[in-house]
C-alpha atoms as a PDB file:
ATOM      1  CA  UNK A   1      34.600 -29.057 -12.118  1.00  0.00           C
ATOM      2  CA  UNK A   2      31.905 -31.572 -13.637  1.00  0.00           C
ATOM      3  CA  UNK A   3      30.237 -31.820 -10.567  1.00  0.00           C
ATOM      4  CA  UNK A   4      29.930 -27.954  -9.373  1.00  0.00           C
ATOM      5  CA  UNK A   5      29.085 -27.728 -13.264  1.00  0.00           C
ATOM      6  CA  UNK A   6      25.745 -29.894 -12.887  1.00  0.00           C
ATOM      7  CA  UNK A   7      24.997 -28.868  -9.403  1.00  0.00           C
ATOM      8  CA  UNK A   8      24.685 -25.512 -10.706  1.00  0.00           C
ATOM      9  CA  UNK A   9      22.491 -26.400 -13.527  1.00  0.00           C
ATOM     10  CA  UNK A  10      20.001 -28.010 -10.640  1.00  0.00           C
ATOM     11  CA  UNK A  11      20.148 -25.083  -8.429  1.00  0.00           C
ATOM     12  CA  UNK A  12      19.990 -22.143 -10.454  1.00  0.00           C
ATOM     13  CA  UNK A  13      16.647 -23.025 -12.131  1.00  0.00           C
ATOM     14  CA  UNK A  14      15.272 -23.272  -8.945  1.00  0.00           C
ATOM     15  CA  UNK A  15      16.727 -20.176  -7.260  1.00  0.00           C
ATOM     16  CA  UNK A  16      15.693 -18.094  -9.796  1.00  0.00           C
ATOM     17  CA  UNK A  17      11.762 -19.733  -9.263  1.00  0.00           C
ATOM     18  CA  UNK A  18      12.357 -18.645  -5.703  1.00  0.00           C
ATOM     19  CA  UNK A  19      13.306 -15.170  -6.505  1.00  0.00           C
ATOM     20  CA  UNK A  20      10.552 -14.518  -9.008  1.00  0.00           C
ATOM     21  CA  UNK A  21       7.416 -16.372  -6.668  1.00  0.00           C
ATOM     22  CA  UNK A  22       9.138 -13.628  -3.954  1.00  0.00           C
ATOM     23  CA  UNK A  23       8.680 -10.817  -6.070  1.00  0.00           C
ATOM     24  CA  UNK A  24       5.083 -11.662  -7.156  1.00  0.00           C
ATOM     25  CA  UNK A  25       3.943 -12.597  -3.481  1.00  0.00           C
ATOM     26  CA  UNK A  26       5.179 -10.067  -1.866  1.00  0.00           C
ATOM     27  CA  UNK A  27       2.719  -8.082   0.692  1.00  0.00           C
ATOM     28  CA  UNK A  28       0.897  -5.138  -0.274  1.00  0.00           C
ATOM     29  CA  UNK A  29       2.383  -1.944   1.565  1.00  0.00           C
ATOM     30  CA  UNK A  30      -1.348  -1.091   2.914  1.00  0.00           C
ATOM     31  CA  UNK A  31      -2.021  -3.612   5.648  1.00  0.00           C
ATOM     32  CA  UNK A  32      -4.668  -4.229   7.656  1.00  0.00           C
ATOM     33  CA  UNK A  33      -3.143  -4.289  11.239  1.00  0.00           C
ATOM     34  CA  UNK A  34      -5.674  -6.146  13.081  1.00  0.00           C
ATOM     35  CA  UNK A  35      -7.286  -8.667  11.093  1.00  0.00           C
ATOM     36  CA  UNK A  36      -9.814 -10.139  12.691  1.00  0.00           C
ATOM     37  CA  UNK A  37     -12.121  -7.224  13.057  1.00  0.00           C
ATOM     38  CA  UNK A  38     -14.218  -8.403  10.297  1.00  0.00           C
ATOM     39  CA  UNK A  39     -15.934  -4.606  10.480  1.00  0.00           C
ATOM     40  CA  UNK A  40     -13.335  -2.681   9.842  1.00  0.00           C
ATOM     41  CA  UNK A  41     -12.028  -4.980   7.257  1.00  0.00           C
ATOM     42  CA  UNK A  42     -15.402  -4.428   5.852  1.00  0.00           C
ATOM     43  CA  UNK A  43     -15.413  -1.055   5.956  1.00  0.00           C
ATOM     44  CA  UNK A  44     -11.645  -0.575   4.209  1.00  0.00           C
ATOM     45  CA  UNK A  45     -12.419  -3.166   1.594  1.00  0.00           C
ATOM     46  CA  UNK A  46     -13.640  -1.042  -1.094  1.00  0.00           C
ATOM     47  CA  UNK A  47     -10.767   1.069  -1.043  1.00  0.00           C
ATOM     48  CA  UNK A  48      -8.172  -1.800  -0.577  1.00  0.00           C
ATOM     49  CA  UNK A  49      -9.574  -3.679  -3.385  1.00  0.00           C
ATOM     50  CA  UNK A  50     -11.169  -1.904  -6.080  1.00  0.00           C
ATOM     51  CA  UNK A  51     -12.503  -5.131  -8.538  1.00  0.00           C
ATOM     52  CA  UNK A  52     -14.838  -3.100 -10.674  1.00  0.00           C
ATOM     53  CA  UNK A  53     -13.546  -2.674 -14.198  1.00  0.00           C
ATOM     54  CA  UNK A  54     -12.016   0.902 -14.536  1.00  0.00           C
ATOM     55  CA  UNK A  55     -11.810   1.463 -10.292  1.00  0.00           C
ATOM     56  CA  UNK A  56      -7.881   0.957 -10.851  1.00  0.00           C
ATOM     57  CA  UNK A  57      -8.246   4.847 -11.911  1.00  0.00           C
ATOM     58  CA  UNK A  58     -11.347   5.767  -9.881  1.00  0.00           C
ATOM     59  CA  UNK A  59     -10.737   8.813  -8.026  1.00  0.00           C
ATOM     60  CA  UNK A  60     -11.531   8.320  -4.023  1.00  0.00           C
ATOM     61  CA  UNK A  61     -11.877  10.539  -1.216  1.00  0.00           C
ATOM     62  CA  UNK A  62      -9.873   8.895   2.221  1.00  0.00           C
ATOM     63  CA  UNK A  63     -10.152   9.973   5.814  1.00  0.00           C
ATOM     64  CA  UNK A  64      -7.127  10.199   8.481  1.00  0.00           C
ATOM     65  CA  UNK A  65      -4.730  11.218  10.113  1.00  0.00           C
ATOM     66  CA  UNK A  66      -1.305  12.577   8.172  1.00  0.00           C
ATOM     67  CA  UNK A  67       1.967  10.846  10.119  1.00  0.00           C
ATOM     68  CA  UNK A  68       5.273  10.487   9.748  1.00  0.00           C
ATOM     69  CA  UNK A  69       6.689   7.065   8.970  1.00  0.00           C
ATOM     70  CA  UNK A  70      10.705   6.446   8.911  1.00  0.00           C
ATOM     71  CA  UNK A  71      11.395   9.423   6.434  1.00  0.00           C
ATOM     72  CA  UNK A  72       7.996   9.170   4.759  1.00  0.00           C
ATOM     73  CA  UNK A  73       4.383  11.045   5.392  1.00  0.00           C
ATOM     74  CA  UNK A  74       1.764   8.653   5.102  1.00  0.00           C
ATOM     75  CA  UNK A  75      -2.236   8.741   5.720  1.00  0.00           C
ATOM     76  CA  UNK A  76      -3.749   6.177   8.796  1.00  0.00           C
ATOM     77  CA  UNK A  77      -7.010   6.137   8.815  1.00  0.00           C
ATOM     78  CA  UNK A  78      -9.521   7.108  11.758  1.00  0.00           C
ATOM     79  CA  UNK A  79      -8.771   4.143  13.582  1.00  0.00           C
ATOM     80  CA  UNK A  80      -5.024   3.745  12.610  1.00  0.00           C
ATOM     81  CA  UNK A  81      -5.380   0.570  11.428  1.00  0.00           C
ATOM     82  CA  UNK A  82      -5.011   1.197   7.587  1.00  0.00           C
ATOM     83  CA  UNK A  83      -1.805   3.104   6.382  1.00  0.00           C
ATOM     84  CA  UNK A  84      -1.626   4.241   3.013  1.00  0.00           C
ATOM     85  CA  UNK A  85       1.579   5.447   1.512  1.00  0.00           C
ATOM     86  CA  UNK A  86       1.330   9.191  -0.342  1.00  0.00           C
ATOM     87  CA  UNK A  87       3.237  10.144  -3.895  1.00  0.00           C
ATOM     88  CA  UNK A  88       3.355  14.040  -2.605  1.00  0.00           C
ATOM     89  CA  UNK A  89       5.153  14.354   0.326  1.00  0.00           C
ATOM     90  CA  UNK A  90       5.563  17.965  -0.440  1.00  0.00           C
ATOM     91  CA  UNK A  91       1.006  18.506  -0.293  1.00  0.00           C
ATOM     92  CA  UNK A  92       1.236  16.011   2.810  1.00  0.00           C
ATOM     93  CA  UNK A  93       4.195  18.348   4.783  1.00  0.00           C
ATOM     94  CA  UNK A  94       2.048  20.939   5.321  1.00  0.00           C
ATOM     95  CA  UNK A  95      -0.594  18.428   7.095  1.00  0.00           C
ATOM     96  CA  UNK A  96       1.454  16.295   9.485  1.00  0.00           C
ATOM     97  CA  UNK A  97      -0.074  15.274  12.644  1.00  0.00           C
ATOM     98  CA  UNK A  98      -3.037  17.088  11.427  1.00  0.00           C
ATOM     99  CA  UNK A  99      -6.884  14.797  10.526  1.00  0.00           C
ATOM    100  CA  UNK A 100      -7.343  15.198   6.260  1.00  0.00           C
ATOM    101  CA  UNK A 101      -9.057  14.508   3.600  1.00  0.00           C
ATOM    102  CA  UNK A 102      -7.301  13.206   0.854  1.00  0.00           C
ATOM    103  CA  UNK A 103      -8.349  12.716  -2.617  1.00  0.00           C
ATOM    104  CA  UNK A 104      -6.437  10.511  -4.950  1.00  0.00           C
ATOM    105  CA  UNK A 105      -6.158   7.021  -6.811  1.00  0.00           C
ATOM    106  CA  UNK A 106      -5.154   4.132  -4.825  1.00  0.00           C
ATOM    107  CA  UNK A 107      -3.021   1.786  -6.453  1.00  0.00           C
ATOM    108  CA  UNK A 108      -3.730  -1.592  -4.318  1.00  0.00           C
ATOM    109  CA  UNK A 109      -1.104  -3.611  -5.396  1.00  0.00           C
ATOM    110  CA  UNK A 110       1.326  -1.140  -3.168  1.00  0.00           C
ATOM    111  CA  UNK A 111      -1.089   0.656  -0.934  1.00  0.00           C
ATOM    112  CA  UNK A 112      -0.307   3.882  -2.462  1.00  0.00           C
ATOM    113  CA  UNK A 113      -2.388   7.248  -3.005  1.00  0.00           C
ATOM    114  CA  UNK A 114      -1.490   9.631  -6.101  1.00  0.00           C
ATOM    115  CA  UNK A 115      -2.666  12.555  -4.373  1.00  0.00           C
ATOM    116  CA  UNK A 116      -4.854  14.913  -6.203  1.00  0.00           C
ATOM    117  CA  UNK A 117      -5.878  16.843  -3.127  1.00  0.00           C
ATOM    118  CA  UNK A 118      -5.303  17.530   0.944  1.00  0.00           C
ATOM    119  CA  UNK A 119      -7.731  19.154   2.745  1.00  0.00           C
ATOM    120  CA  UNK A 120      -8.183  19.679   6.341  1.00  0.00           C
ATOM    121  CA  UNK A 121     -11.112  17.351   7.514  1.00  0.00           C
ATOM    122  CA  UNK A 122     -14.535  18.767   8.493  1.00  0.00           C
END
């Protein structure tokens, strides 16, 4: 009983490092899908990564196409290599398969968009 005592004083420290380094690691939702095209990535970055103090609430305009996903609706850009996740399914419905607009605050850390607006794109 000793023994399975202090063995799981050892391990549990450690498991629980795991879990937590897993949990603050883990991949962003919005992935670029072909990384070596150093232009796209380019292009993307600003709305992937906003660094500038404040941009965490900047309002941004994106360009796609809206798709279905599983059970979700989410935007993929022109190229379909960015997908971005959407908080309204109910504005994105009335869009599927259809090239938008959308307006909305990216949160990067999970690649999604709180929609403030779908339009049809020009």
């Amino acid at each position: 009983m000793k023994n399975l005592r202090a063995a799981l004083l050892e391990v549990l420290p450690a498991a629980v490092i795991m879990v937590a380094l897993g949990l603050i690691w883990q991949p962003a939702i919005a992935q670029n899908t072909t990384p070596n095209n150093d232009a796209a990535a380019a292009q993307q970055q600003p709305a992937q990564q906003p660094d500038s103090p404040g941009s965490a609430s900047e309002t941004k305009t994106f360009t796609g196409k809206i798709v279905k996903d599983g059970d979700k609706l989410v935007l993929t850009d022109a190229d379909g290599k960015m997908t971005y996740q959407l908080d309204d399914q109910q504005k994105a419905k009335a869009f599927l398969n259809k090239s938008v607009k959308v307006t909305g605050i990216l949160d990067a850390s999970t690649g999604q968009i709180r929609v403030s607006a779908i339009e049809p794109a020009a």
